[in-house]
PDB file of N, CA and C in Angstrom:
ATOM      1  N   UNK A   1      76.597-162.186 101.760  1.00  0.00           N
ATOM      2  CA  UNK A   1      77.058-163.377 102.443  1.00  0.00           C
ATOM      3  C   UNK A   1      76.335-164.595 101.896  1.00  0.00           C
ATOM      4  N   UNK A   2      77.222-165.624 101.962  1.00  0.00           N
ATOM      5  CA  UNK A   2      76.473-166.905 101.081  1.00  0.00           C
ATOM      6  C   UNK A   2      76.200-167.614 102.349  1.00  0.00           C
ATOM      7  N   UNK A   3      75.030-168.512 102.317  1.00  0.00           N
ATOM      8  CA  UNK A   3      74.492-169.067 103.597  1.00  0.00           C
ATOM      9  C   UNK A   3      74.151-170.876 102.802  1.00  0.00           C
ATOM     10  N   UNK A   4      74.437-172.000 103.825  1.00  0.00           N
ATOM     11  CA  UNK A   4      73.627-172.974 103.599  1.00  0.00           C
ATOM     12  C   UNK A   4      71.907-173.101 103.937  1.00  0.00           C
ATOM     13  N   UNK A   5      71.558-173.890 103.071  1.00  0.00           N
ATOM     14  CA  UNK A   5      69.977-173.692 102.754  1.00  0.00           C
ATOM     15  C   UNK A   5      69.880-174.299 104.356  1.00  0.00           C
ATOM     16  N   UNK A   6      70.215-174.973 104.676  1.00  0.00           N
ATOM     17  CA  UNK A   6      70.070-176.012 106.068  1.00  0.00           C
ATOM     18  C   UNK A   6      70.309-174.818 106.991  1.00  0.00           C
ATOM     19  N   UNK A   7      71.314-174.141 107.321  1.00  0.00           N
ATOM     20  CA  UNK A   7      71.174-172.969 107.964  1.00  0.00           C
ATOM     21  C   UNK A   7      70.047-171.831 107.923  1.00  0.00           C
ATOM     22  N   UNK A   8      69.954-171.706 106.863  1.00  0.00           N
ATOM     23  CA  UNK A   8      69.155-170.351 106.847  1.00  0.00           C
ATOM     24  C   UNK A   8      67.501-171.257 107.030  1.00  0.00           C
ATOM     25  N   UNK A   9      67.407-172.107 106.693  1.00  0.00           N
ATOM     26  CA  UNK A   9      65.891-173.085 107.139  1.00  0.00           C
ATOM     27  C   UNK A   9      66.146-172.907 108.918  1.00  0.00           C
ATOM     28  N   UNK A  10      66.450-173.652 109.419  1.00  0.00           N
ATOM     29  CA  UNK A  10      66.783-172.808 111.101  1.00  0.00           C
ATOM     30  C   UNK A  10      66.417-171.856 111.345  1.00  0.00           C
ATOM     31  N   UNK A  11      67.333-170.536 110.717  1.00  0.00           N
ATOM     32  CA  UNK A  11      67.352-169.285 111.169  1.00  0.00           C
ATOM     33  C   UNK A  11      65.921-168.874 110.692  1.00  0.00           C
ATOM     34  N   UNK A  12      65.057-169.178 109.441  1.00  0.00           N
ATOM     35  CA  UNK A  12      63.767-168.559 109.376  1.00  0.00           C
ATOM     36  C   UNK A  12      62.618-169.282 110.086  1.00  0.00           C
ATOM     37  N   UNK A  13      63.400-170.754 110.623  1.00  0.00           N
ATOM     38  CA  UNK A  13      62.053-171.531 110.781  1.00  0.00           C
ATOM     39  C   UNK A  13      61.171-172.371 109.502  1.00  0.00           C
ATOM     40  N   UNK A  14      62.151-172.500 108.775  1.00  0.00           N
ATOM     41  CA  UNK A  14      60.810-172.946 107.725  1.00  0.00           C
ATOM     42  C   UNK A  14      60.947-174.478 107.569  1.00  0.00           C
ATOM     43  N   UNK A  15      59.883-174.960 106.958  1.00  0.00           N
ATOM     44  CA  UNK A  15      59.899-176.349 106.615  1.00  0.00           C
ATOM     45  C   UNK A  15      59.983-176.857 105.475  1.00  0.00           C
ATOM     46  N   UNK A  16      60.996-177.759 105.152  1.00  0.00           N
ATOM     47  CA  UNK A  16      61.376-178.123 103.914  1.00  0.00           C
ATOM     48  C   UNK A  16      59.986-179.229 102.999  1.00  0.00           C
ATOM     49  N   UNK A  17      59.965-178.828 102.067  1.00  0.00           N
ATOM     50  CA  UNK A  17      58.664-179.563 101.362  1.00  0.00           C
ATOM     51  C   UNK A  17      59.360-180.555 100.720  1.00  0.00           C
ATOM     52  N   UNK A  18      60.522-180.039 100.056  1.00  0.00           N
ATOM     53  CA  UNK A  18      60.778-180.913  99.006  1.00  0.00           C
ATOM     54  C   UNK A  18      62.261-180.540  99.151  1.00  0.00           C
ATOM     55  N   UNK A  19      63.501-181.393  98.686  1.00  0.00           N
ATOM     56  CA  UNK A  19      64.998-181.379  98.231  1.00  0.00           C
ATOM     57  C   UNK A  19      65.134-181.619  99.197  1.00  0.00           C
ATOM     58  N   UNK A  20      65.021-182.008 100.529  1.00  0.00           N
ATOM     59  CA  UNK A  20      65.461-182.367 102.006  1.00  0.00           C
ATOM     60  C   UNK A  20      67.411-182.963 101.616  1.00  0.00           C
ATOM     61  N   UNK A  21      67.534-183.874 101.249  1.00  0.00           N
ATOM     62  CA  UNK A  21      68.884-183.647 100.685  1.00  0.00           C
ATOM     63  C   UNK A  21      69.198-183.262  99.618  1.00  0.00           C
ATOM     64  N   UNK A  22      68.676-181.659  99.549  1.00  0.00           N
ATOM     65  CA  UNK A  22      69.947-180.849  99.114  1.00  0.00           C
ATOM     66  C   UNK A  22      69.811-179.751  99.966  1.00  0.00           C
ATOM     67  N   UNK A  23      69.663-179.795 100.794  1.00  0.00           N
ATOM     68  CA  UNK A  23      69.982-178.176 101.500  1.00  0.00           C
ATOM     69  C   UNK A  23      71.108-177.951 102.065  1.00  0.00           C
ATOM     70  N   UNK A  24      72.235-178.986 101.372  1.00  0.00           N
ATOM     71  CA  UNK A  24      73.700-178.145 102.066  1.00  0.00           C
ATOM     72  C   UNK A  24      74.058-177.449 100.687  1.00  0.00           C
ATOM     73  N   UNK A  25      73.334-176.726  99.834  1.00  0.00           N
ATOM     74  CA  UNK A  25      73.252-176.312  98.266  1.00  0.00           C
ATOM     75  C   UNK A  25      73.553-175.006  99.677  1.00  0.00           C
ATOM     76  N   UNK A  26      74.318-173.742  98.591  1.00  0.00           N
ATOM     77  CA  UNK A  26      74.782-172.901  99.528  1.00  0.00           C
ATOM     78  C   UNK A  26      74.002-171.253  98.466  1.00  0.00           C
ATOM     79  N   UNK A  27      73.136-170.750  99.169  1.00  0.00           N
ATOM     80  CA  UNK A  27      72.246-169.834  98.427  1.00  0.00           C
ATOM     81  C   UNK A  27      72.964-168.466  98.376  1.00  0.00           C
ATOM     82  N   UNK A  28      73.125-167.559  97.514  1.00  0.00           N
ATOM     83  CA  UNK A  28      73.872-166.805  97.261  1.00  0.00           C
ATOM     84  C   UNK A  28      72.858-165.226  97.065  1.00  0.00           C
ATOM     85  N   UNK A  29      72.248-164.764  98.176  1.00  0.00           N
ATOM     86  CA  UNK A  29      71.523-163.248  97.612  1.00  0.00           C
ATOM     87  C   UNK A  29      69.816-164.095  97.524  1.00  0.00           C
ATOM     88  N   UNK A  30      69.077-163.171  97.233  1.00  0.00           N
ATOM     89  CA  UNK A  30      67.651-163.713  96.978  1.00  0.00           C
ATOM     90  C   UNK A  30      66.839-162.639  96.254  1.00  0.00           C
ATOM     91  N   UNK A  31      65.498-163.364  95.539  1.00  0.00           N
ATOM     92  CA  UNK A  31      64.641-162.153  94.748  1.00  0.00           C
ATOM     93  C   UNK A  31      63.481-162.196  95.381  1.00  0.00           C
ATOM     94  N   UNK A  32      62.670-161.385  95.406  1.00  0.00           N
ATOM     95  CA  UNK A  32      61.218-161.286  95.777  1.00  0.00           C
ATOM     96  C   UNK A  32      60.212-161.099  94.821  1.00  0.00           C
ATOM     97  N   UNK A  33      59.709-162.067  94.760  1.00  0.00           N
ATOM     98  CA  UNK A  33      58.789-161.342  93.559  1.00  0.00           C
ATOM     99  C   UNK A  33      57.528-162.626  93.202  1.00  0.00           C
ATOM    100  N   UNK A  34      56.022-162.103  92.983  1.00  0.00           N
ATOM    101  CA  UNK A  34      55.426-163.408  92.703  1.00  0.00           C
ATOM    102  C   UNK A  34      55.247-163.138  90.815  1.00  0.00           C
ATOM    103  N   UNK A  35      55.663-162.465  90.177  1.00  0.00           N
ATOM    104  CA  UNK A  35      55.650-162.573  88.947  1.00  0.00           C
ATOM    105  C   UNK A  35      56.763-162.893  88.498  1.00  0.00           C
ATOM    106  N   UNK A  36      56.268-164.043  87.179  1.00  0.00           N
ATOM    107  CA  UNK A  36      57.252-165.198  86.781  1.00  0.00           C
ATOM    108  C   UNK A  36      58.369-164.933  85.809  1.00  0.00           C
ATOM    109  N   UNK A  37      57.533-163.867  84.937  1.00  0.00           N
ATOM    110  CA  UNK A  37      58.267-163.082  83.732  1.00  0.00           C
ATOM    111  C   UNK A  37      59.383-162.362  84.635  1.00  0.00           C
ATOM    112  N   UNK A  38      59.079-161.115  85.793  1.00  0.00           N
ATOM    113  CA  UNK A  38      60.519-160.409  86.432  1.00  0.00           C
ATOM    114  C   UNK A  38      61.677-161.566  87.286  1.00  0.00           C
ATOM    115  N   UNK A  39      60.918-163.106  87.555  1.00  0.00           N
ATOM    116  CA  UNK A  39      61.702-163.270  88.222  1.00  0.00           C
ATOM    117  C   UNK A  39      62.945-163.878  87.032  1.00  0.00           C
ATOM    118  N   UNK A  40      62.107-164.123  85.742  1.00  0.00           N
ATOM    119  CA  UNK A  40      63.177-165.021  85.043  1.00  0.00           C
ATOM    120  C   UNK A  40      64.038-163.964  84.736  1.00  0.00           C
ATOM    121  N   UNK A  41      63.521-162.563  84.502  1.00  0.00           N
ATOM    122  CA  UNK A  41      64.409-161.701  84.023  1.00  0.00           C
ATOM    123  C   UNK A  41      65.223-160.749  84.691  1.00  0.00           C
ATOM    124  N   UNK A  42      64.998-161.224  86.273  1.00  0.00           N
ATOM    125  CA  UNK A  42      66.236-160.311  87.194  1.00  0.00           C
ATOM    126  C   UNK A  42      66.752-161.434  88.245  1.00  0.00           C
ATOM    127  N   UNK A  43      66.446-162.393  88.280  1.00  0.00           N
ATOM    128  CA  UNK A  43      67.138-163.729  89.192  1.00  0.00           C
ATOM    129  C   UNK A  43      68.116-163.958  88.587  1.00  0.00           C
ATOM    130  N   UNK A  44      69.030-164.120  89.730  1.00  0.00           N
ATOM    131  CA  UNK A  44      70.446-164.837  89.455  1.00  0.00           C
ATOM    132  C   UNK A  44      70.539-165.981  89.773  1.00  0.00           C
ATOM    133  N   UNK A  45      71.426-167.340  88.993  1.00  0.00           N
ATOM    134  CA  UNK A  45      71.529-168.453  89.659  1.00  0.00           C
ATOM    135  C   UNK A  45      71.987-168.320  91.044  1.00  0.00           C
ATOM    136  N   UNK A  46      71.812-169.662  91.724  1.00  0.00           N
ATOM    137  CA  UNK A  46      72.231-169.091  93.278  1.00  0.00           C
ATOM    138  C   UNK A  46      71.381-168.640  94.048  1.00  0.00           C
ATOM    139  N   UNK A  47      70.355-167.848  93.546  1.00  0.00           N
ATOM    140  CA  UNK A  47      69.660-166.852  94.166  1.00  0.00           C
ATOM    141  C   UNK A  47      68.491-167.870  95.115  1.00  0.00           C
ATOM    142  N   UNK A  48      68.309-167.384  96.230  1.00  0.00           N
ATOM    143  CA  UNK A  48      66.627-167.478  97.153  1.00  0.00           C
ATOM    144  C   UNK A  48      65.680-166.851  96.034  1.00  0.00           C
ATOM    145  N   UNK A  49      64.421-167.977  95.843  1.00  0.00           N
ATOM    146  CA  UNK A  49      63.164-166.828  95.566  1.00  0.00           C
ATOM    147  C   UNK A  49      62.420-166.959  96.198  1.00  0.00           C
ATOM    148  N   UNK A  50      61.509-166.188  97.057  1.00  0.00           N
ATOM    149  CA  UNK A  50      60.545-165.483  97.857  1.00  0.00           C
ATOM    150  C   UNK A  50      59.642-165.307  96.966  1.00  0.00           C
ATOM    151  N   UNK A  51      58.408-166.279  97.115  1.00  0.00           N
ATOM    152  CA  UNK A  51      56.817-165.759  96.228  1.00  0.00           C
ATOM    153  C   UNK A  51      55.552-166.270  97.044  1.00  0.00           C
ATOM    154  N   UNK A  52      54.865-166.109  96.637  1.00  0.00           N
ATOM    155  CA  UNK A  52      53.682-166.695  97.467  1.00  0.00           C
ATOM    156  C   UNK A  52      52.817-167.681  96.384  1.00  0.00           C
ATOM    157  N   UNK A  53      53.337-167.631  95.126  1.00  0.00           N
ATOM    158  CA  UNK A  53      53.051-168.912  94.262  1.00  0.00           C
ATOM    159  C   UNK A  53      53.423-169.981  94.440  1.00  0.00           C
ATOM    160  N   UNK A  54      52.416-170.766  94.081  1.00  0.00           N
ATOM    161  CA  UNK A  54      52.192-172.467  94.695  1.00  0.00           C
ATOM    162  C   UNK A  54      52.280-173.506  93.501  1.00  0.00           C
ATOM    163  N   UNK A  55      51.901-172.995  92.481  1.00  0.00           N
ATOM    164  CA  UNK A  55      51.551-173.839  91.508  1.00  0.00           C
ATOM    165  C   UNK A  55      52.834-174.277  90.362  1.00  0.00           C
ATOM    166  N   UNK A  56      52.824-175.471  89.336  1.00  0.00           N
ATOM    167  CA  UNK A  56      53.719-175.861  88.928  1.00  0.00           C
ATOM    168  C   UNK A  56      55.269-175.161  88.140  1.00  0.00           C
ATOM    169  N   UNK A  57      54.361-173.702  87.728  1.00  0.00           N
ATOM    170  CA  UNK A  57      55.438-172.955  87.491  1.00  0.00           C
ATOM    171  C   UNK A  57      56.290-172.289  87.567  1.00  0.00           C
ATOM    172  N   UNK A  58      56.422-172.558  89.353  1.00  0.00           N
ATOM    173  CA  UNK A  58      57.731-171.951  90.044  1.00  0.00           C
ATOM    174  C   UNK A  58      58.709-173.019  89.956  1.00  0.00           C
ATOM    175  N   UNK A  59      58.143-174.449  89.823  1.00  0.00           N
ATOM    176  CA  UNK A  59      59.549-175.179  89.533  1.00  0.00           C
ATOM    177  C   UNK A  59      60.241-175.074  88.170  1.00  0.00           C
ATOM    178  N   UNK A  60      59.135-174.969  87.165  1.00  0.00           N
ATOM    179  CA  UNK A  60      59.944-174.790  85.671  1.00  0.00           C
ATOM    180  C   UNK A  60      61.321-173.380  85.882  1.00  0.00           C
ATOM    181  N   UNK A  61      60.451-172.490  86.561  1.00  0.00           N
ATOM    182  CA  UNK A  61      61.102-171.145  86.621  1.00  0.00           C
ATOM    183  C   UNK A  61      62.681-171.100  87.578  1.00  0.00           C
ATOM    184  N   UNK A  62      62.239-172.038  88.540  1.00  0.00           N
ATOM    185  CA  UNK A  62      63.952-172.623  89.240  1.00  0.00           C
ATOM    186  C   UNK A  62      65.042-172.986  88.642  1.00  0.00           C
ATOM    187  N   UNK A  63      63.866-173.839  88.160  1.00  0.00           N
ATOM    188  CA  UNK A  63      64.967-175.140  87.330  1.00  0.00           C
ATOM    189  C   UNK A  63      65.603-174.286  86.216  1.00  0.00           C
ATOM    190  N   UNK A  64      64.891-173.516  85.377  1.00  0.00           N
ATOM    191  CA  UNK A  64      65.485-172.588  84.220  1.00  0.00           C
ATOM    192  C   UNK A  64      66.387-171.194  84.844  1.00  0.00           C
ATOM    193  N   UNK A  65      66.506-171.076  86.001  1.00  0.00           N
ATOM    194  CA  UNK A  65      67.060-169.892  86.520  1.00  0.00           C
ATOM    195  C   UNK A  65      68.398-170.408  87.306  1.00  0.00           C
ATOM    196  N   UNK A  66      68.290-171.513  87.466  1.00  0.00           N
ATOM    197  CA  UNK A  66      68.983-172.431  88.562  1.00  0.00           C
ATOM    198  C   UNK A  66      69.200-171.647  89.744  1.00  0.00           C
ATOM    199  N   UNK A  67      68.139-171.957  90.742  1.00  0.00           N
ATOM    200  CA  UNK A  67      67.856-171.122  91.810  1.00  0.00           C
ATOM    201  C   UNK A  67      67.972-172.198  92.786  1.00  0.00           C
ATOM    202  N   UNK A  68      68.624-171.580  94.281  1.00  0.00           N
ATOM    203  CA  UNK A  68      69.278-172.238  94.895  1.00  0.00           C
ATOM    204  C   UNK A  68      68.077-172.956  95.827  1.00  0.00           C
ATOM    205  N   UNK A  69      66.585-172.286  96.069  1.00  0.00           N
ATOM    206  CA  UNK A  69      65.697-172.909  96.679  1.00  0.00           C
ATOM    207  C   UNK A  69      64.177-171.840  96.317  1.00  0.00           C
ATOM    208  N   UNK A  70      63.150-172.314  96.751  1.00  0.00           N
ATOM    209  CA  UNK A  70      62.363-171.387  96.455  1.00  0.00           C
ATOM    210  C   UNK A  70      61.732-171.415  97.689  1.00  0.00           C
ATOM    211  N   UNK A  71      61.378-170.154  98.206  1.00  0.00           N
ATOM    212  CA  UNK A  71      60.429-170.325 100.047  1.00  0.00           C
ATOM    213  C   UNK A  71      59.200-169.613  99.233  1.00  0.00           C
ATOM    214  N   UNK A  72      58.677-170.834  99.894  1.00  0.00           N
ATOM    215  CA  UNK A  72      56.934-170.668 100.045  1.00  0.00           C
ATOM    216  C   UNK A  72      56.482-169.368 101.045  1.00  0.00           C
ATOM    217  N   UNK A  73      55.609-168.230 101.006  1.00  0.00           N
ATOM    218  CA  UNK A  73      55.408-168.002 102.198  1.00  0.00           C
ATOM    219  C   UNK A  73      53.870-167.311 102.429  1.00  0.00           C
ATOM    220  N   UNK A  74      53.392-167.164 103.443  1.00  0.00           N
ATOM    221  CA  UNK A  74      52.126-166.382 103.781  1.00  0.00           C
ATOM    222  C   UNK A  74      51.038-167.606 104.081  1.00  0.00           C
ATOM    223  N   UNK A  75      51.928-169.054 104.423  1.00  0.00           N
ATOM    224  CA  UNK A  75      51.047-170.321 104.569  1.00  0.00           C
ATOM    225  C   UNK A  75      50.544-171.034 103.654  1.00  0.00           C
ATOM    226  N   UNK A  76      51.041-170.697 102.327  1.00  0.00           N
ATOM    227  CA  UNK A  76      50.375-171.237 101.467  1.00  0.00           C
ATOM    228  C   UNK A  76      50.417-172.605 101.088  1.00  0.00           C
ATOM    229  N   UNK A  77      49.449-173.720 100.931  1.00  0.00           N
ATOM    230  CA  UNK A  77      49.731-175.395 100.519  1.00  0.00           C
ATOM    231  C   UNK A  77      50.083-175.242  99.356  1.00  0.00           C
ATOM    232  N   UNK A  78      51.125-175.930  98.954  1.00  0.00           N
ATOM    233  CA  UNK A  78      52.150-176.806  97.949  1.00  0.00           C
ATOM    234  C   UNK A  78      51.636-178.270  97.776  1.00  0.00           C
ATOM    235  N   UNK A  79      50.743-177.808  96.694  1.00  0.00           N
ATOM    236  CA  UNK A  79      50.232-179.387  96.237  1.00  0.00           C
ATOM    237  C   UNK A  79      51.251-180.562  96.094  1.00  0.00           C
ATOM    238  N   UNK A  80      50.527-181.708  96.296  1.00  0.00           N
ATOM    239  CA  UNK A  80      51.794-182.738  95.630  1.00  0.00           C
ATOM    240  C   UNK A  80      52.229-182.536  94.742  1.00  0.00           C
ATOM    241  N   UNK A  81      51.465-182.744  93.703  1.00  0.00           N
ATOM    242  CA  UNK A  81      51.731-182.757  92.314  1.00  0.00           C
ATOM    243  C   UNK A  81      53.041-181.557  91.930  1.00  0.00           C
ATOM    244  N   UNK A  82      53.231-180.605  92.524  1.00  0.00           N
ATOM    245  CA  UNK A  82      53.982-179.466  92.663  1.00  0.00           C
ATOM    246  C   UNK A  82      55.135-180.026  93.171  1.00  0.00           C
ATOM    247  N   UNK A  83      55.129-180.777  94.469  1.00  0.00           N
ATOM    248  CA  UNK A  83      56.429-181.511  95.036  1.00  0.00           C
ATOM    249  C   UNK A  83      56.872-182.204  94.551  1.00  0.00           C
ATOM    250  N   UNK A  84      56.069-183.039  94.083  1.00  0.00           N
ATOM    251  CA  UNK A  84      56.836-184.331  93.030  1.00  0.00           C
ATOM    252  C   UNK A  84      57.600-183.237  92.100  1.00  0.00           C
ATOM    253  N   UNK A  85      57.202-182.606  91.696  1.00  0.00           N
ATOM    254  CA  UNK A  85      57.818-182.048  90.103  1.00  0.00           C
ATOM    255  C   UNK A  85      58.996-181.402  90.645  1.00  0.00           C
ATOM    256  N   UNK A  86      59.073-180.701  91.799  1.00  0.00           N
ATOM    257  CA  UNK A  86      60.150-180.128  92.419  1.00  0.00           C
ATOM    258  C   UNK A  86      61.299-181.301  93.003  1.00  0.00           C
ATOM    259  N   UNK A  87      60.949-182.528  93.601  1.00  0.00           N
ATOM    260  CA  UNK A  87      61.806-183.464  93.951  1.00  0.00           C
ATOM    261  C   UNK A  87      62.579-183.872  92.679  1.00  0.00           C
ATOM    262  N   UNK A  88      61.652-184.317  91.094  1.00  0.00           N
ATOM    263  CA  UNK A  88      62.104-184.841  90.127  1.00  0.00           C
ATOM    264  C   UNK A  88      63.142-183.677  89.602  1.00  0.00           C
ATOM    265  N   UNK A  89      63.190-182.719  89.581  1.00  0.00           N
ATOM    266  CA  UNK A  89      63.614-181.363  88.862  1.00  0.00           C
ATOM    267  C   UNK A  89      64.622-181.177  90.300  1.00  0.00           C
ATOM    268  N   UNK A  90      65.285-181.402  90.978  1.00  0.00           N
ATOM    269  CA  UNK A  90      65.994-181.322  92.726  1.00  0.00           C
ATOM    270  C   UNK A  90      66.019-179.745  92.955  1.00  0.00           C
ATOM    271  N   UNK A  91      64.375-179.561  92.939  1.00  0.00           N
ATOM    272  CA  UNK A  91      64.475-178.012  93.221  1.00  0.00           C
ATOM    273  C   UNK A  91      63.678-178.282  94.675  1.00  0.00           C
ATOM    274  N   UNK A  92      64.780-177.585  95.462  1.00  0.00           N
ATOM    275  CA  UNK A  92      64.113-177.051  97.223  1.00  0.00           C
ATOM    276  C   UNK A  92      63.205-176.189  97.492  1.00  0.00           C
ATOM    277  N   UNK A  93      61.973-176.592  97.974  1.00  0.00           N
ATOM    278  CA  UNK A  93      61.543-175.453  98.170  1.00  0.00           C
ATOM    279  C   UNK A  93      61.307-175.659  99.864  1.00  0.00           C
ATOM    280  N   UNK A  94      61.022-174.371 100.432  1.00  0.00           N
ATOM    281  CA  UNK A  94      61.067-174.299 101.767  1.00  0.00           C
ATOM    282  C   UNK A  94      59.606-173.299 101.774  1.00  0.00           C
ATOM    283  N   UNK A  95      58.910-173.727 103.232  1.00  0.00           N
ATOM    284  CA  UNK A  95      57.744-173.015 103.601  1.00  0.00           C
ATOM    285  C   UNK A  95      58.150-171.977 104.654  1.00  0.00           C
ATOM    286  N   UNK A  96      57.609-170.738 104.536  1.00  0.00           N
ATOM    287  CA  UNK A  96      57.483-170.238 105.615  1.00  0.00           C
ATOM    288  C   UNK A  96      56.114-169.837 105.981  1.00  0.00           C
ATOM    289  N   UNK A  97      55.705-169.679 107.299  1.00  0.00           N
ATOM    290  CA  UNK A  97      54.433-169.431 107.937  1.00  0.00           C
ATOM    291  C   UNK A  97      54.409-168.157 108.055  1.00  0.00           C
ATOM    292  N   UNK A  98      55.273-167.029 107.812  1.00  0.00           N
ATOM    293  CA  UNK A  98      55.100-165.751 107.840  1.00  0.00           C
ATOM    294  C   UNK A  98      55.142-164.916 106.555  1.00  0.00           C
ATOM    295  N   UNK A  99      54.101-164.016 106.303  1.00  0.00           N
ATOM    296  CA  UNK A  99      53.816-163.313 105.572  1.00  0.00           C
ATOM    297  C   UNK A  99      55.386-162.600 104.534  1.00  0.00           C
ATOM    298  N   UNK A 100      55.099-162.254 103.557  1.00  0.00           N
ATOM    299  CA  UNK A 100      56.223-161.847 102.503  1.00  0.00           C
ATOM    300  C   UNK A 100      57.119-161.260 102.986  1.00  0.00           C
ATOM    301  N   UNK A 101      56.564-159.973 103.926  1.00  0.00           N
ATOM    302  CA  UNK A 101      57.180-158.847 104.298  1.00  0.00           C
ATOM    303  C   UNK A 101      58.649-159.321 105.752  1.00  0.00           C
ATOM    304  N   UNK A 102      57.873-160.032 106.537  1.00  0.00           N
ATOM    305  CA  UNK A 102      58.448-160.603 107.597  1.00  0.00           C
ATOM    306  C   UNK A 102      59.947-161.293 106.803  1.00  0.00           C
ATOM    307  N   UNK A 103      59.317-162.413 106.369  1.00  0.00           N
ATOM    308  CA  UNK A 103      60.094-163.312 105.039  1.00  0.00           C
ATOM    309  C   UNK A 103      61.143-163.061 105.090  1.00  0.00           C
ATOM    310  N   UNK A 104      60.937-161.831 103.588  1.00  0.00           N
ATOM    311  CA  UNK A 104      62.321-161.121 103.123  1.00  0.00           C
ATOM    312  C   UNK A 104      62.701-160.168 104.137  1.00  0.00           C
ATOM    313  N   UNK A 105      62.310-159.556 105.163  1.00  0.00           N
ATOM    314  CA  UNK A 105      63.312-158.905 106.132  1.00  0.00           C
ATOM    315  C   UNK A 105      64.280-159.414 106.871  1.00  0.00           C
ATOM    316  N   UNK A 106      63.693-160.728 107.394  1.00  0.00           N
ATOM    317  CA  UNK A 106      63.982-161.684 108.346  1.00  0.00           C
ATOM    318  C   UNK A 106      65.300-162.124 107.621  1.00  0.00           C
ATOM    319  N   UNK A 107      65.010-163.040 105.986  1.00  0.00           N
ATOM    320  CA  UNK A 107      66.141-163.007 105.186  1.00  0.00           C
ATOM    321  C   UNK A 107      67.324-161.983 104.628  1.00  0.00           C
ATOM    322  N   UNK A 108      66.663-160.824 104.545  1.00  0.00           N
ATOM    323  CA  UNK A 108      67.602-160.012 104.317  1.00  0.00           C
ATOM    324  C   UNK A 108      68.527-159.329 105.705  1.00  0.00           C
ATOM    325  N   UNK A 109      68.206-159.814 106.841  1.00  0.00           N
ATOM    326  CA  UNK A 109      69.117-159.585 107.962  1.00  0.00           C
ATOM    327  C   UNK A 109      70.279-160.552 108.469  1.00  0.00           C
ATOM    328  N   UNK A 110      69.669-161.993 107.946  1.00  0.00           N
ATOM    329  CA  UNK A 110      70.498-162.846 107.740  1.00  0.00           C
ATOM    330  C   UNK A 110      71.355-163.099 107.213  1.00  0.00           C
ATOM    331  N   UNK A 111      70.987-162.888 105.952  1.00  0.00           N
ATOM    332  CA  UNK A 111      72.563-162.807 104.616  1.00  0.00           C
ATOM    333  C   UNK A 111      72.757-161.485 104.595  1.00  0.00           C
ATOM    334  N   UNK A 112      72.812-160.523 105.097  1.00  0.00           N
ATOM    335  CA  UNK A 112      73.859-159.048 105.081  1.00  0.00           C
ATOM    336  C   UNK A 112      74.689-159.020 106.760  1.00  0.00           C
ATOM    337  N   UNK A 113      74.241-160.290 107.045  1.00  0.00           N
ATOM    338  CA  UNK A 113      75.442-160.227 108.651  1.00  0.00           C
ATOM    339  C   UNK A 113      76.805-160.371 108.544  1.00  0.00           C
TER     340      UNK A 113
END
């Protein structure tokens, strides 16, 4: 099931860091993973990614995957310098306050409804 980012931010609770207008971008499936090499090489455009990496090279890795948002999760801070690069690049990323596992369950009950 394909979900809007604005919806599924609701349904997990999370808080948008960065792309605030674009989350009617409509996310299609999602990957899990905090390594950068599997995500470039099994992400689909469209796709949610789920990592607990913070630093600048989850936006290169969006932007080159064309990924529909990236969720932060397990609490982790998202430097500026990280947001800016994600606003300039209109990659979304979204926080969540709950651990990986929660995350992707929570998400994966959502988009298989």
């Amino acid at each position: 099931m394909k979900i809007s980012l604005n919806n599924l931010k609701e349904k997990l609770n999370c808080t948008c860091l960065s792309g605030e207008n674009r989350l009617d971008r409509i996310a299609d499936g999602a990957y899990v993973s905090d390594l950068l090499s599997d995500v470039m090489g099994k992400a689909q455009p469209g796709m949610l990614w789920v990592t607990s990496q913070v630093h600048k090279n989850i936006v290169a890795v969006a932007s080159l995957k064309e990924l529909s948002a990236i969720i932060v999760v397990n609490e982790r801070k998202v430097d500026r310098e990280v947001l800016e690069q994600a606003e300039s690049e209109e990659i979304v990323i979204l926080a969540s306050g709950k651990p990986t596992f929660e995350t992707a369950g929570e998400l994966y009950r959502i988009i298989r409804q």
